[in-house]
PDB file of N, CA and C in Angstrom:
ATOM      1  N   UNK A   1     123.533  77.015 115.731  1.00  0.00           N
ATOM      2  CA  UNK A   1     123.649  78.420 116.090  1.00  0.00           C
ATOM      3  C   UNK A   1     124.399  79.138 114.986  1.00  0.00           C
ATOM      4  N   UNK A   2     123.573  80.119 114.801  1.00  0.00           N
ATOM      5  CA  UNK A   2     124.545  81.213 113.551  1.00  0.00           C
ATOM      6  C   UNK A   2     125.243  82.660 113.923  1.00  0.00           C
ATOM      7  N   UNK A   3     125.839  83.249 112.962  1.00  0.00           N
ATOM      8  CA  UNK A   3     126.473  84.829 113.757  1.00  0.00           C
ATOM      9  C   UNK A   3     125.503  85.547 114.335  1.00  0.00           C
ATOM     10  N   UNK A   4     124.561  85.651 113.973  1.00  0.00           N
ATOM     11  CA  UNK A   4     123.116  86.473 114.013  1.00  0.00           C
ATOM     12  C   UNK A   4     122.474  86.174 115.716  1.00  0.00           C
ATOM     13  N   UNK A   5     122.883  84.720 115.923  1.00  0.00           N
ATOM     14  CA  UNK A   5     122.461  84.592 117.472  1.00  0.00           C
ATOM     15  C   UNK A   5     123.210  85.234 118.025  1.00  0.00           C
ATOM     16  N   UNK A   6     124.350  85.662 118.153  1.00  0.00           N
ATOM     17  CA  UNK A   6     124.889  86.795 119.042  1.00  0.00           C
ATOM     18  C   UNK A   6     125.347  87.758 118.824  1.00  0.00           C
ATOM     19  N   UNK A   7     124.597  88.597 118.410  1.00  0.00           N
ATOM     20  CA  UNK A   7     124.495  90.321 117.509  1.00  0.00           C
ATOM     21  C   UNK A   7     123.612  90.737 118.764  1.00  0.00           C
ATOM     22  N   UNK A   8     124.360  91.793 119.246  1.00  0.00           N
ATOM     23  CA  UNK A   8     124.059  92.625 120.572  1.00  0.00           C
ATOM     24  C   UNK A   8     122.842  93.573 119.611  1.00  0.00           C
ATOM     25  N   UNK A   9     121.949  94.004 120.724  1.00  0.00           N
ATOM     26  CA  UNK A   9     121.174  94.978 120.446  1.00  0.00           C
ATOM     27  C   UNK A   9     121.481  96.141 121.445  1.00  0.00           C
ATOM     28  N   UNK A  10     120.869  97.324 120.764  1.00  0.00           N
ATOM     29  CA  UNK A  10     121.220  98.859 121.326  1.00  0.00           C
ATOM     30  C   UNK A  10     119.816  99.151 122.016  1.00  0.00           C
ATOM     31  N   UNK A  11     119.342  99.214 122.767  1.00  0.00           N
ATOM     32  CA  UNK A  11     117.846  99.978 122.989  1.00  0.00           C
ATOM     33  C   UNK A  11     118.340 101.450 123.070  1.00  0.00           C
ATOM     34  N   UNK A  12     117.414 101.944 122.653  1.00  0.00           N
ATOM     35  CA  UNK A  12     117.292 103.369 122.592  1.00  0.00           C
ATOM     36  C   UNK A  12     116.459 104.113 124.034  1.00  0.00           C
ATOM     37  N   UNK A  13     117.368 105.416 124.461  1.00  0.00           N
ATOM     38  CA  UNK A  13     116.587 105.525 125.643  1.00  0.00           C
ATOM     39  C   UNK A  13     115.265 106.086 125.745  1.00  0.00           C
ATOM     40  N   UNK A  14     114.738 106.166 124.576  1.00  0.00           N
ATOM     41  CA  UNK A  14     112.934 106.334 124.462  1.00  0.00           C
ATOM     42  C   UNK A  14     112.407 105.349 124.977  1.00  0.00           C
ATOM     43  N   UNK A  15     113.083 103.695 125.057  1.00  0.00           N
ATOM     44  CA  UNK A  15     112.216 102.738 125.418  1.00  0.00           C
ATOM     45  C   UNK A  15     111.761 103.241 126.866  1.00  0.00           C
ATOM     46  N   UNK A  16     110.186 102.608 127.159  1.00  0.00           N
ATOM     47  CA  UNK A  16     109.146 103.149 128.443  1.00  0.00           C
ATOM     48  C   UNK A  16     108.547 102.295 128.428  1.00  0.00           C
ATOM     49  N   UNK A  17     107.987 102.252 129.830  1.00  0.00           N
ATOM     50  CA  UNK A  17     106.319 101.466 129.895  1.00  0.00           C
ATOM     51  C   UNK A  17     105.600 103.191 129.833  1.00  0.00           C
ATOM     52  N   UNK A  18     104.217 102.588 128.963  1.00  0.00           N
ATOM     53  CA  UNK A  18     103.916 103.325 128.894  1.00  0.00           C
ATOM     54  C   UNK A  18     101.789 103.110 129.472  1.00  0.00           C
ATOM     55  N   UNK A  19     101.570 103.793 129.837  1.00  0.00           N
ATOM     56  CA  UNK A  19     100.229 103.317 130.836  1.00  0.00           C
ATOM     57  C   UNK A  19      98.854 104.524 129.830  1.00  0.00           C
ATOM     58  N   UNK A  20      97.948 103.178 129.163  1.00  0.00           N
ATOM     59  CA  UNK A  20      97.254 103.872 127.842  1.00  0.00           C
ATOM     60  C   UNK A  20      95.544 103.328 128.438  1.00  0.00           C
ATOM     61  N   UNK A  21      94.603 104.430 129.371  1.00  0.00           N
ATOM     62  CA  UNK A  21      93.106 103.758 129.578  1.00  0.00           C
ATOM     63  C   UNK A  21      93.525 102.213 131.153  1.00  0.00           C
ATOM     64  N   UNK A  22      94.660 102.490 131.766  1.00  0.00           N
ATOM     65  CA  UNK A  22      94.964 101.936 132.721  1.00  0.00           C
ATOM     66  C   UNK A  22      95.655 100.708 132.294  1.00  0.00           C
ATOM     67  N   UNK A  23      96.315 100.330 130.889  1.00  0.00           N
ATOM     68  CA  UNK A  23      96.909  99.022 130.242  1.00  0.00           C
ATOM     69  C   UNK A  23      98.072  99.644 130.439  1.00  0.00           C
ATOM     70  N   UNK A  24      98.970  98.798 130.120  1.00  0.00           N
ATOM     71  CA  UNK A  24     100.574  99.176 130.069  1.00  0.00           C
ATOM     72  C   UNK A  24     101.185  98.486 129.258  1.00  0.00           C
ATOM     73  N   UNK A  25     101.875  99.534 128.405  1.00  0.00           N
ATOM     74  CA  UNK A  25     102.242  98.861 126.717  1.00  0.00           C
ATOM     75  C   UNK A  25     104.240  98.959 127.345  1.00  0.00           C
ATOM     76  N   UNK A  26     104.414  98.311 126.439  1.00  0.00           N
ATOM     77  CA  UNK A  26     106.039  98.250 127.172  1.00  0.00           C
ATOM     78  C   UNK A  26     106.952  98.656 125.276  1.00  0.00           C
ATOM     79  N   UNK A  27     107.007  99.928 125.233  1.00  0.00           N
ATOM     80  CA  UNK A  27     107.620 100.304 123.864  1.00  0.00           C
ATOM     81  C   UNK A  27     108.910  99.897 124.236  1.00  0.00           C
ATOM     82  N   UNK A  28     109.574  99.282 122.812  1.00  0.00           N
ATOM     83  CA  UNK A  28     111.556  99.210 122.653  1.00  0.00           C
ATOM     84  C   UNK A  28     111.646  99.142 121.345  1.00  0.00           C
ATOM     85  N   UNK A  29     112.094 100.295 121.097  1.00  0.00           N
ATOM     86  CA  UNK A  29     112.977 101.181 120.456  1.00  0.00           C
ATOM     87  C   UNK A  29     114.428 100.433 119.879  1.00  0.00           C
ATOM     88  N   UNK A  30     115.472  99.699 119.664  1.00  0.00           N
ATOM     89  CA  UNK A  30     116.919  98.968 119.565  1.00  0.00           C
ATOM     90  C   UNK A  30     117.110  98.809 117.869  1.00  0.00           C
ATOM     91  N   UNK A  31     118.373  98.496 117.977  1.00  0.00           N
ATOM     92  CA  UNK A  31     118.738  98.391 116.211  1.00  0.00           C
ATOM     93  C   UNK A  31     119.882  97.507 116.801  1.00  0.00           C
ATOM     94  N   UNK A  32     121.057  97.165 116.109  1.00  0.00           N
ATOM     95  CA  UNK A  32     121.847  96.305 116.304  1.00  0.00           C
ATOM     96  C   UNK A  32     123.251  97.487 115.675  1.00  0.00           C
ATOM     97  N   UNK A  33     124.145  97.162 115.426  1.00  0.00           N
ATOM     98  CA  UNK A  33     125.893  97.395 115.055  1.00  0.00           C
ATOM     99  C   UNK A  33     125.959  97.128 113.742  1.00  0.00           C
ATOM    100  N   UNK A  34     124.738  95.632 113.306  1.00  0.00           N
ATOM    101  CA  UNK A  34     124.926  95.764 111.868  1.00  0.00           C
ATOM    102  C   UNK A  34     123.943  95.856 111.137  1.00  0.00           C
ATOM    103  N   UNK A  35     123.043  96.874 111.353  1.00  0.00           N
ATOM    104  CA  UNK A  35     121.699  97.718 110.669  1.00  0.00           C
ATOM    105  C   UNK A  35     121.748  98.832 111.471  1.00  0.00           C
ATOM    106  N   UNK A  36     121.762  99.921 110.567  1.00  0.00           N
ATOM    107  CA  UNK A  36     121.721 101.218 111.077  1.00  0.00           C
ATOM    108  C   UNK A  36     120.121 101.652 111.746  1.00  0.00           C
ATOM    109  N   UNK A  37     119.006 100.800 110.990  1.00  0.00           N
ATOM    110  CA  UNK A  37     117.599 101.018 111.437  1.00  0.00           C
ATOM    111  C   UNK A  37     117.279 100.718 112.671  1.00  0.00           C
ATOM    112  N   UNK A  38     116.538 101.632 112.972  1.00  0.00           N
ATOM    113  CA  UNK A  38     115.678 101.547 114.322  1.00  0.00           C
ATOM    114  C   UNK A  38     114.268 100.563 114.604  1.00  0.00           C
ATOM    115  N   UNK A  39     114.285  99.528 114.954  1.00  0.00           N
ATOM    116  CA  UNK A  39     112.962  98.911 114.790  1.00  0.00           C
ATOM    117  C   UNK A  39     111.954  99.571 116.449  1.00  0.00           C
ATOM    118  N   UNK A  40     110.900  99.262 116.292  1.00  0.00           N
ATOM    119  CA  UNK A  40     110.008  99.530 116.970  1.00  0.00           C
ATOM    120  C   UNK A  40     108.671  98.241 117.778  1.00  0.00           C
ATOM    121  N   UNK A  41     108.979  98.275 118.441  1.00  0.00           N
ATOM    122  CA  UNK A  41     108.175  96.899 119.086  1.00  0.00           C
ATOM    123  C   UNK A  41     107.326  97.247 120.608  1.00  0.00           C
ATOM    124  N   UNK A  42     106.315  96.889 120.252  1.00  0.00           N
ATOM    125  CA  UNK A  42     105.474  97.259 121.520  1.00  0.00           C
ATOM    126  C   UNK A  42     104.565  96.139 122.116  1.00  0.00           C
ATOM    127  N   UNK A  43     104.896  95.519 122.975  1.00  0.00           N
ATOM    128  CA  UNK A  43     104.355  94.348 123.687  1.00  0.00           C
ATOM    129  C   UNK A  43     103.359  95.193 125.072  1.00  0.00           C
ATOM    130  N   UNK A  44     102.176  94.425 124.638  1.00  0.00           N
ATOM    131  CA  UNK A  44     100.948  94.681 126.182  1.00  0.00           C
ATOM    132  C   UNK A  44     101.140  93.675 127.050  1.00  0.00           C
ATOM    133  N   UNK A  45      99.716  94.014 127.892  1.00  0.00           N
ATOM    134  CA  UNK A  45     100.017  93.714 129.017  1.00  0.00           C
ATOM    135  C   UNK A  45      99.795  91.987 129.068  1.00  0.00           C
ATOM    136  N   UNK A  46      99.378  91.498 127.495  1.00  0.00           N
ATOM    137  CA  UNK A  46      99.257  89.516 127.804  1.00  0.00           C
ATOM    138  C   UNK A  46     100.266  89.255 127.265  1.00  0.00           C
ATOM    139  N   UNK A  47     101.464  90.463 126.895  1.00  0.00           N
ATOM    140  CA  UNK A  47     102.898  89.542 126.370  1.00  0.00           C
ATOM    141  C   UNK A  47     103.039  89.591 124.573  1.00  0.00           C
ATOM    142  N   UNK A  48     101.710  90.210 124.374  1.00  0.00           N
ATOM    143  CA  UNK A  48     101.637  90.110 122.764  1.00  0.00           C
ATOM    144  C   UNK A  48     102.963  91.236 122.055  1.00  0.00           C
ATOM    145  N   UNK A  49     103.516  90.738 120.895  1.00  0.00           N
ATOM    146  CA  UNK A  49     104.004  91.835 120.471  1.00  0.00           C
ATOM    147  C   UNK A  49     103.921  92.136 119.015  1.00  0.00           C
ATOM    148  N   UNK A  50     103.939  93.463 119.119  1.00  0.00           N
ATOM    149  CA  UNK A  50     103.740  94.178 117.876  1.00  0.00           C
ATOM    150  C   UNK A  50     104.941  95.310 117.167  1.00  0.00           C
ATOM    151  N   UNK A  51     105.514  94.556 116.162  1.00  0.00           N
ATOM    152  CA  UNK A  51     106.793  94.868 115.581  1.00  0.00           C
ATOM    153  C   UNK A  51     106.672  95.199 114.203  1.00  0.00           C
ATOM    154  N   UNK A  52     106.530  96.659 114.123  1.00  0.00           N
ATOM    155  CA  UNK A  52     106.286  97.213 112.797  1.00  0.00           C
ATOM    156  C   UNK A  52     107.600  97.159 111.822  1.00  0.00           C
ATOM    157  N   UNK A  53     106.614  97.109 110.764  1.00  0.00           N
ATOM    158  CA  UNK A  53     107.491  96.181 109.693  1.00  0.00           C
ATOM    159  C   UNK A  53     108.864  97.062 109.034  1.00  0.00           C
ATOM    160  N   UNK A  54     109.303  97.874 109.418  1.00  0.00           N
ATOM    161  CA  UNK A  54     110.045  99.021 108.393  1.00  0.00           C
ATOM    162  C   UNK A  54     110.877  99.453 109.778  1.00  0.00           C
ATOM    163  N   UNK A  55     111.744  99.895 108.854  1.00  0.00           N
ATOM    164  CA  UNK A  55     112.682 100.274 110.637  1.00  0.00           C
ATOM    165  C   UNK A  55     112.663 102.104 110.077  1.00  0.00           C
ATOM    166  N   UNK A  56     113.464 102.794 110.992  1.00  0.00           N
ATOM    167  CA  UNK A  56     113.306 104.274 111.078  1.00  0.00           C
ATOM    168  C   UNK A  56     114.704 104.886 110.817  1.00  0.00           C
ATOM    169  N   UNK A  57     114.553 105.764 110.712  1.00  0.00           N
ATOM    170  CA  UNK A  57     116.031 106.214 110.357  1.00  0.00           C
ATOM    171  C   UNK A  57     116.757 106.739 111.590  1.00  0.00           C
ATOM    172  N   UNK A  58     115.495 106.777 112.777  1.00  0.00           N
ATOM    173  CA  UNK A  58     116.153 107.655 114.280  1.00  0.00           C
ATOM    174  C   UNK A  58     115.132 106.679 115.168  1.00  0.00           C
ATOM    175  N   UNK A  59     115.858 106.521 116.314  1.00  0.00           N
ATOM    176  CA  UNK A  59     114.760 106.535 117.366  1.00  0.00           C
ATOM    177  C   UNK A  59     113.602 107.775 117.398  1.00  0.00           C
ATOM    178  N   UNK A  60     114.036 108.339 117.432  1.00  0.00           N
ATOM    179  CA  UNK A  60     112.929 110.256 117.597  1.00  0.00           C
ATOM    180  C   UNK A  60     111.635 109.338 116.313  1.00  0.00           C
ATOM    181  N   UNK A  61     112.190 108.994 115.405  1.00  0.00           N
ATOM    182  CA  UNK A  61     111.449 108.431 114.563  1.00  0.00           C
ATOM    183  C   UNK A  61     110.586 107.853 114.969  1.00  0.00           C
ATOM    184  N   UNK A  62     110.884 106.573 115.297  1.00  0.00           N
ATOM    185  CA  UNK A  62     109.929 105.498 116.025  1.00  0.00           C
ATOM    186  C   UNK A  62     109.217 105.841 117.128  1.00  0.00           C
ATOM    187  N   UNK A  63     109.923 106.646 117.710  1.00  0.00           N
ATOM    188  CA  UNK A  63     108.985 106.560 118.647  1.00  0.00           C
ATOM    189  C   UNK A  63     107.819 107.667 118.725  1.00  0.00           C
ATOM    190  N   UNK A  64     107.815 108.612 117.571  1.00  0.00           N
ATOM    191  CA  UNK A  64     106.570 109.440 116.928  1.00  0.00           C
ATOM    192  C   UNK A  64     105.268 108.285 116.846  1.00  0.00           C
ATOM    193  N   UNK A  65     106.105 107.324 115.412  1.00  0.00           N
ATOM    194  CA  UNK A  65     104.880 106.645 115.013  1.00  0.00           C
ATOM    195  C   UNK A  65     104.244 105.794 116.491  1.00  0.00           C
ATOM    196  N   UNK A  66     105.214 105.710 116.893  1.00  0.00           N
ATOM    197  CA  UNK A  66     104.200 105.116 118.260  1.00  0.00           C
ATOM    198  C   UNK A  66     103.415 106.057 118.629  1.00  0.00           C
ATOM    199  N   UNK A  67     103.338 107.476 118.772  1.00  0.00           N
ATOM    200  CA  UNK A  67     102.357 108.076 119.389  1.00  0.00           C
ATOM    201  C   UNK A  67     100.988 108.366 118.369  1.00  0.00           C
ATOM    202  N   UNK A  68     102.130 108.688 117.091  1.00  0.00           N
ATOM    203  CA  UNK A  68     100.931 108.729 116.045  1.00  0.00           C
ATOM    204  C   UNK A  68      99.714 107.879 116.366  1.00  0.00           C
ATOM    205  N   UNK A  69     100.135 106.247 116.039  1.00  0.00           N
ATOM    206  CA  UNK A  69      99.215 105.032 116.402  1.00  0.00           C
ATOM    207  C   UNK A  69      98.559 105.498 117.220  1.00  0.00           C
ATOM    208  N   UNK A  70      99.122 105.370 118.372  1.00  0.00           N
ATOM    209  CA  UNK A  70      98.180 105.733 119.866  1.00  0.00           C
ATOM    210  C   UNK A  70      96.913 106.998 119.626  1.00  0.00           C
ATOM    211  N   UNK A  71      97.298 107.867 118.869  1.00  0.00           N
ATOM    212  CA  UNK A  71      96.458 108.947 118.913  1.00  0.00           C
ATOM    213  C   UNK A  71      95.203 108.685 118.250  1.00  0.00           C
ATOM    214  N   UNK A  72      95.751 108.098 116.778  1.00  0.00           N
ATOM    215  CA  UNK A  72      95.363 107.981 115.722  1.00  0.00           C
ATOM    216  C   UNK A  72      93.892 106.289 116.313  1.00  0.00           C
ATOM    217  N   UNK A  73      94.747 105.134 116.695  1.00  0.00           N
ATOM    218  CA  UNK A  73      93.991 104.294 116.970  1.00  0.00           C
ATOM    219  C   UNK A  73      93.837 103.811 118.495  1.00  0.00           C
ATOM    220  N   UNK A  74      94.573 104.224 119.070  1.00  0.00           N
ATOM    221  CA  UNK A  74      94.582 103.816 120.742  1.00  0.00           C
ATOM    222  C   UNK A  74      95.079 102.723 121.070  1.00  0.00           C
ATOM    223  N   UNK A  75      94.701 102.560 122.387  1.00  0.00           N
ATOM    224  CA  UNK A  75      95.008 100.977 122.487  1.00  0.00           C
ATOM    225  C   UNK A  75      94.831  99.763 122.054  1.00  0.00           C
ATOM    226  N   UNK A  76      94.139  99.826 121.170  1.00  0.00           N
ATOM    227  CA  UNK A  76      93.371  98.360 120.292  1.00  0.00           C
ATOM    228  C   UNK A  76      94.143  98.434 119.688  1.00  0.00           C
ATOM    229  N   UNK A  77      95.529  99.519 118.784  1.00  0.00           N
ATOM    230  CA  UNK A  77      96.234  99.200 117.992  1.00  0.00           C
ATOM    231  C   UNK A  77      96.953  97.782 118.017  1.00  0.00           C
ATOM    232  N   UNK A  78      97.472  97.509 119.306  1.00  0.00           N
ATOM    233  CA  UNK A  78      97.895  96.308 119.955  1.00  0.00           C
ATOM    234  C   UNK A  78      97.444  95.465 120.674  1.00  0.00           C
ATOM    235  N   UNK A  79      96.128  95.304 120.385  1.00  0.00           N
ATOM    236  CA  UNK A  79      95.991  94.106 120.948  1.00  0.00           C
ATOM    237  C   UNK A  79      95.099  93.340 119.860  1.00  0.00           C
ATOM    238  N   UNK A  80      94.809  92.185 119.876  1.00  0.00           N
ATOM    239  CA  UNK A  80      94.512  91.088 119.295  1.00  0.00           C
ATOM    240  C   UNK A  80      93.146  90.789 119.116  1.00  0.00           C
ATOM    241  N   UNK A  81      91.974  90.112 118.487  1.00  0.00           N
ATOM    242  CA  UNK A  81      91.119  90.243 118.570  1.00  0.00           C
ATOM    243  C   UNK A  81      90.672  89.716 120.018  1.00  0.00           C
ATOM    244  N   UNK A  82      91.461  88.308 120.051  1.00  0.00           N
ATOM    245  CA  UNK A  82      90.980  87.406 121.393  1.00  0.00           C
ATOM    246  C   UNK A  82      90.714  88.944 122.552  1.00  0.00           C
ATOM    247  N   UNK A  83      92.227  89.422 122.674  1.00  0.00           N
ATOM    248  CA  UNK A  83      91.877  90.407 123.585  1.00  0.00           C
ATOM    249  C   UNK A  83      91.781  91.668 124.009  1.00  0.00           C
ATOM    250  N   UNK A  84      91.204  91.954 122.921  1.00  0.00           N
ATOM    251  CA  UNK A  84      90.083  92.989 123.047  1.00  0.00           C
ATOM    252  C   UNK A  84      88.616  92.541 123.378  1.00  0.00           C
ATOM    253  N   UNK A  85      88.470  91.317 122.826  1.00  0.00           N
ATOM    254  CA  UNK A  85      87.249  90.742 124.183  1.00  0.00           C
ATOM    255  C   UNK A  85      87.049  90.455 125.427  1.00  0.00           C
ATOM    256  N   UNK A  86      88.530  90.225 125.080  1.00  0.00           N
ATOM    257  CA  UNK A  86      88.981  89.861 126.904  1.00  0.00           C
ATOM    258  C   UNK A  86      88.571  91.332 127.892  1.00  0.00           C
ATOM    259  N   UNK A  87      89.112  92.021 127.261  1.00  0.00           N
ATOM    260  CA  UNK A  87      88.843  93.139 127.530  1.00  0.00           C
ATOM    261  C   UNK A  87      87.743  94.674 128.114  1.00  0.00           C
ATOM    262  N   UNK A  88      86.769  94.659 126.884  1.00  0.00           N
ATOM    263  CA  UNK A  88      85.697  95.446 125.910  1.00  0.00           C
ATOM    264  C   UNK A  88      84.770  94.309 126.211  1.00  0.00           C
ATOM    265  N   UNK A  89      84.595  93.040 126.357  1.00  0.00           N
ATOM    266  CA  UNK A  89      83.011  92.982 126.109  1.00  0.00           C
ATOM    267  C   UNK A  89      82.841  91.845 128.170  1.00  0.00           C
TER     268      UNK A  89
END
């Protein structure tokens, strides 16, 4: 075990479930005490998660590009090929 295993995280109160074509994406928003960045992580509804690579300078931040995505690509942004078949076909 290292220091890093017990470094508290902050969630930000943007984190939501959020309900996209009847799926439910579960956004969190958190940074830690020792990184000022905001990371962004959005797990669906089989548990998958998707943790963009760059952190933000604000929550307000992150949680734009989440809508951006959404607008921009929808729900397939997050999910996987397996399931989006699962899904779509």
């Amino acid at each position: 075990m290292n220091a890093d295993d017990n470094v508290e995280l902050i969630f930000s109160d943007l984190c939501a479930d959020v309900e996209i074509d009847g799926h439910v994406l579960t956004v969190e928003i958190y940074k830690t005490y020792l990184d000022p960045g905001w990371l962004l992580e959005v797990v669906n509804a089989f548990g998958t998660s998707t943790v963009f690579d760059e952190p933000f300078i604000s929550d307000i931040l992150a949680w734009q590009q989440f809508e951006m995505v959404v607008k921009e690509e929808g729900l397939v942004a997050f999910l996987t090929a397996k399931e989006k078949r699962r899904l779509f076909h």
